[in-house]
N, C-alpha and C. Protein backbone atom coordinates (compact mmCIF):
# COMPACT_ATOMS: atom_id res chain seq x y z
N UNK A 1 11.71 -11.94 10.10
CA UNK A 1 11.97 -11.16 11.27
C UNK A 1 13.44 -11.24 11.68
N UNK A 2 13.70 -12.06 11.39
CA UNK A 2 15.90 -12.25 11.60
C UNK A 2 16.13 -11.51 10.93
N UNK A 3 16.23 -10.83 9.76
CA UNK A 3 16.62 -9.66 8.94
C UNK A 3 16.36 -8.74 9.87
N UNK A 4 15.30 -8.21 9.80
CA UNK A 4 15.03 -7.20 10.72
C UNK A 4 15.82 -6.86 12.06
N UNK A 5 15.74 -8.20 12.73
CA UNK A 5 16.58 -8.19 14.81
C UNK A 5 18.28 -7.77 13.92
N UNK A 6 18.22 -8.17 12.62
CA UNK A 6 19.93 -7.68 12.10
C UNK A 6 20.01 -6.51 12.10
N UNK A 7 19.27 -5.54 11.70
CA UNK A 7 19.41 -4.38 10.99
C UNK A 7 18.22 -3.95 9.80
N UNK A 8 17.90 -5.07 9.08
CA UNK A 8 17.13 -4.72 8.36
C UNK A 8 15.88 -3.40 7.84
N UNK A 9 15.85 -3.07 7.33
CA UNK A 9 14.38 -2.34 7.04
C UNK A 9 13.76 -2.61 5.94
N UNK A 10 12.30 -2.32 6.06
CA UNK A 10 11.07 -2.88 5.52
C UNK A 10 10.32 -1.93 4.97
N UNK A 11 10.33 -1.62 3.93
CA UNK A 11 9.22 -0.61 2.85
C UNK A 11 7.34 -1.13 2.97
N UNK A 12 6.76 -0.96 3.83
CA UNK A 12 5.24 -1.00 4.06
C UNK A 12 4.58 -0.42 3.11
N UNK A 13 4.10 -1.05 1.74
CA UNK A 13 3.43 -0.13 0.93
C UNK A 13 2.14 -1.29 0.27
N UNK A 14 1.47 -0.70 -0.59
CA UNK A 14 1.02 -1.66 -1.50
C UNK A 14 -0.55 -2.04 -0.43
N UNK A 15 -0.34 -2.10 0.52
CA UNK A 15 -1.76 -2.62 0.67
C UNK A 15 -3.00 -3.13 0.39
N UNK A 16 -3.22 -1.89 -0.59
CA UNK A 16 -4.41 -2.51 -1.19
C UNK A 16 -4.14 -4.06 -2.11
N UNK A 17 -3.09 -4.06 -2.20
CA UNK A 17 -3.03 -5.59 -3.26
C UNK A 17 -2.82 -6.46 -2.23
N UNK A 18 -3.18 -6.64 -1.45
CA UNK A 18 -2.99 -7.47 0.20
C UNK A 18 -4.27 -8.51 0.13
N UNK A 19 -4.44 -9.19 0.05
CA UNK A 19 -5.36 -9.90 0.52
C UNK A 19 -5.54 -10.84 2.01
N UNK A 20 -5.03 -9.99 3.16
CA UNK A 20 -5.14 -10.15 4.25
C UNK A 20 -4.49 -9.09 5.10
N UNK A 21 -4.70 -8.92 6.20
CA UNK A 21 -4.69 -7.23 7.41
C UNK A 21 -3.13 -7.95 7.76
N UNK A 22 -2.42 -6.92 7.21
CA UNK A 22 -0.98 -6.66 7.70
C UNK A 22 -0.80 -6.11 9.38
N UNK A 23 -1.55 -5.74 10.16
CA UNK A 23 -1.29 -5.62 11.23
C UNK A 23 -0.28 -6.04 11.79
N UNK A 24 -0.50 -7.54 12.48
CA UNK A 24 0.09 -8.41 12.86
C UNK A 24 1.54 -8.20 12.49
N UNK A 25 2.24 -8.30 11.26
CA UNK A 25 3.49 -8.62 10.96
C UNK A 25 3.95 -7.13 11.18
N UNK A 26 3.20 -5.90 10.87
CA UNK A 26 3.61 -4.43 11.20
C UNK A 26 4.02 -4.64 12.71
N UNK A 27 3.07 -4.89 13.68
CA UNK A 27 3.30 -5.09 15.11
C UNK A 27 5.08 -5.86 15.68
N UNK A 28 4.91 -6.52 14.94
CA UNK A 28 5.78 -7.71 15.08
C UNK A 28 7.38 -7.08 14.01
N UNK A 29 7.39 -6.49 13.29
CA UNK A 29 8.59 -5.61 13.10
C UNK A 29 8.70 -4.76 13.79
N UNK A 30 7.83 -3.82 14.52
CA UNK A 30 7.87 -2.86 15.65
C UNK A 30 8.40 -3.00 16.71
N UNK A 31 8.23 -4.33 17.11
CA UNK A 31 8.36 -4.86 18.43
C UNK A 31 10.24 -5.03 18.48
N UNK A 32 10.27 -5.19 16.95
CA UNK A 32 11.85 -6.28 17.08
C UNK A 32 12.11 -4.52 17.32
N UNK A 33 12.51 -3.85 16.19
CA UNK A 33 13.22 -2.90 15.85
C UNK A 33 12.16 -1.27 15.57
N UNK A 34 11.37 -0.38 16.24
CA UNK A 34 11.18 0.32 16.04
C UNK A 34 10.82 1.85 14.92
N UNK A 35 12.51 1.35 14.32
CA UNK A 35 12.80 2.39 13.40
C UNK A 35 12.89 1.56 12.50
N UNK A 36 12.65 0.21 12.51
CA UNK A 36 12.67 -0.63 10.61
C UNK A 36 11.31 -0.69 9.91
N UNK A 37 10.45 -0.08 10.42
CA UNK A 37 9.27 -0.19 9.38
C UNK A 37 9.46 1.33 8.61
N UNK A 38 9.62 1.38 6.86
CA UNK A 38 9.21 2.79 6.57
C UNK A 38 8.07 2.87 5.66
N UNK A 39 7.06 3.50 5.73
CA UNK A 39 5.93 3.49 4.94
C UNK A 39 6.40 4.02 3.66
N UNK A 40 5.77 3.64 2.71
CA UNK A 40 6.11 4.47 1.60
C UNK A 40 4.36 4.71 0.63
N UNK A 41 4.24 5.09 0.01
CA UNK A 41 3.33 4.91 -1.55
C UNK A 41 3.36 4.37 -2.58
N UNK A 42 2.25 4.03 -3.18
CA UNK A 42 2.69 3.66 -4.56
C UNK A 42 1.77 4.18 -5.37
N UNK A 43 1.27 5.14 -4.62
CA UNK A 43 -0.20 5.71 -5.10
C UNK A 43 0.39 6.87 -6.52
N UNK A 44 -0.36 6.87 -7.54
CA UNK A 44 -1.78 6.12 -7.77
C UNK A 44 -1.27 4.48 -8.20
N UNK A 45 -1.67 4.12 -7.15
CA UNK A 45 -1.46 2.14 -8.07
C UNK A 45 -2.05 1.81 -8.97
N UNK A 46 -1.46 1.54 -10.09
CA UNK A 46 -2.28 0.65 -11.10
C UNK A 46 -2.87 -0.75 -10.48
N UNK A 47 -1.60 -1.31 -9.59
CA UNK A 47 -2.02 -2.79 -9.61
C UNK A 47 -2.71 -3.15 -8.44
N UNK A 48 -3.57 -1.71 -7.56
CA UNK A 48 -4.47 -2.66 -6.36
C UNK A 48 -5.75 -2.85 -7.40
N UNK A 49 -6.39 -3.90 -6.29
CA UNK A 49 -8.08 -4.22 -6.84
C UNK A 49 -8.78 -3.54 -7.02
N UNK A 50 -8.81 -1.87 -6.22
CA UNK A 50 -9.44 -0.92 -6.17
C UNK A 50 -8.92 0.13 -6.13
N UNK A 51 -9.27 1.66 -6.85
CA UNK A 51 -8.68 2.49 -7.08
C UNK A 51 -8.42 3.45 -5.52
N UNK A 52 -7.09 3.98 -5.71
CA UNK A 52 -7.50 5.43 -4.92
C UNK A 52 -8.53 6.13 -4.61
N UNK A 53 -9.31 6.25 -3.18
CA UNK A 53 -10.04 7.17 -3.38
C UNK A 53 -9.89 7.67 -1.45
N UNK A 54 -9.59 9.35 -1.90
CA UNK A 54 -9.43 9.70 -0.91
C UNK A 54 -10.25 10.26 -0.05
């Protein structure tokens, strides 16, 4: 989160290979800096546990 209160930004992707709810730390970059979270894709992922399905 000190990166971030610097300037930083943060690529939010990947999820599915998460093995725990990113909420929390999304909230908590929001809070510092607004405009530093950017979502991105990685879809179609090879490497989550489970495929795409929309």
């Amino acid at each position: 989160m000190n990166l971030v209160d610097k300037g930083a930004y943060v690529k939010a992707s990947g999820f599915g290979r998460l093995d725990f709810d990113p909420v929390w730390a999304i909230k908590q970059i929001l809070a510092i800096n607004e405009n530093a979270c950017v979502f991105g894709s990685d879809l179609p992922s090879t490497r989550a546990q489970r495929p795409f399905l929309p």
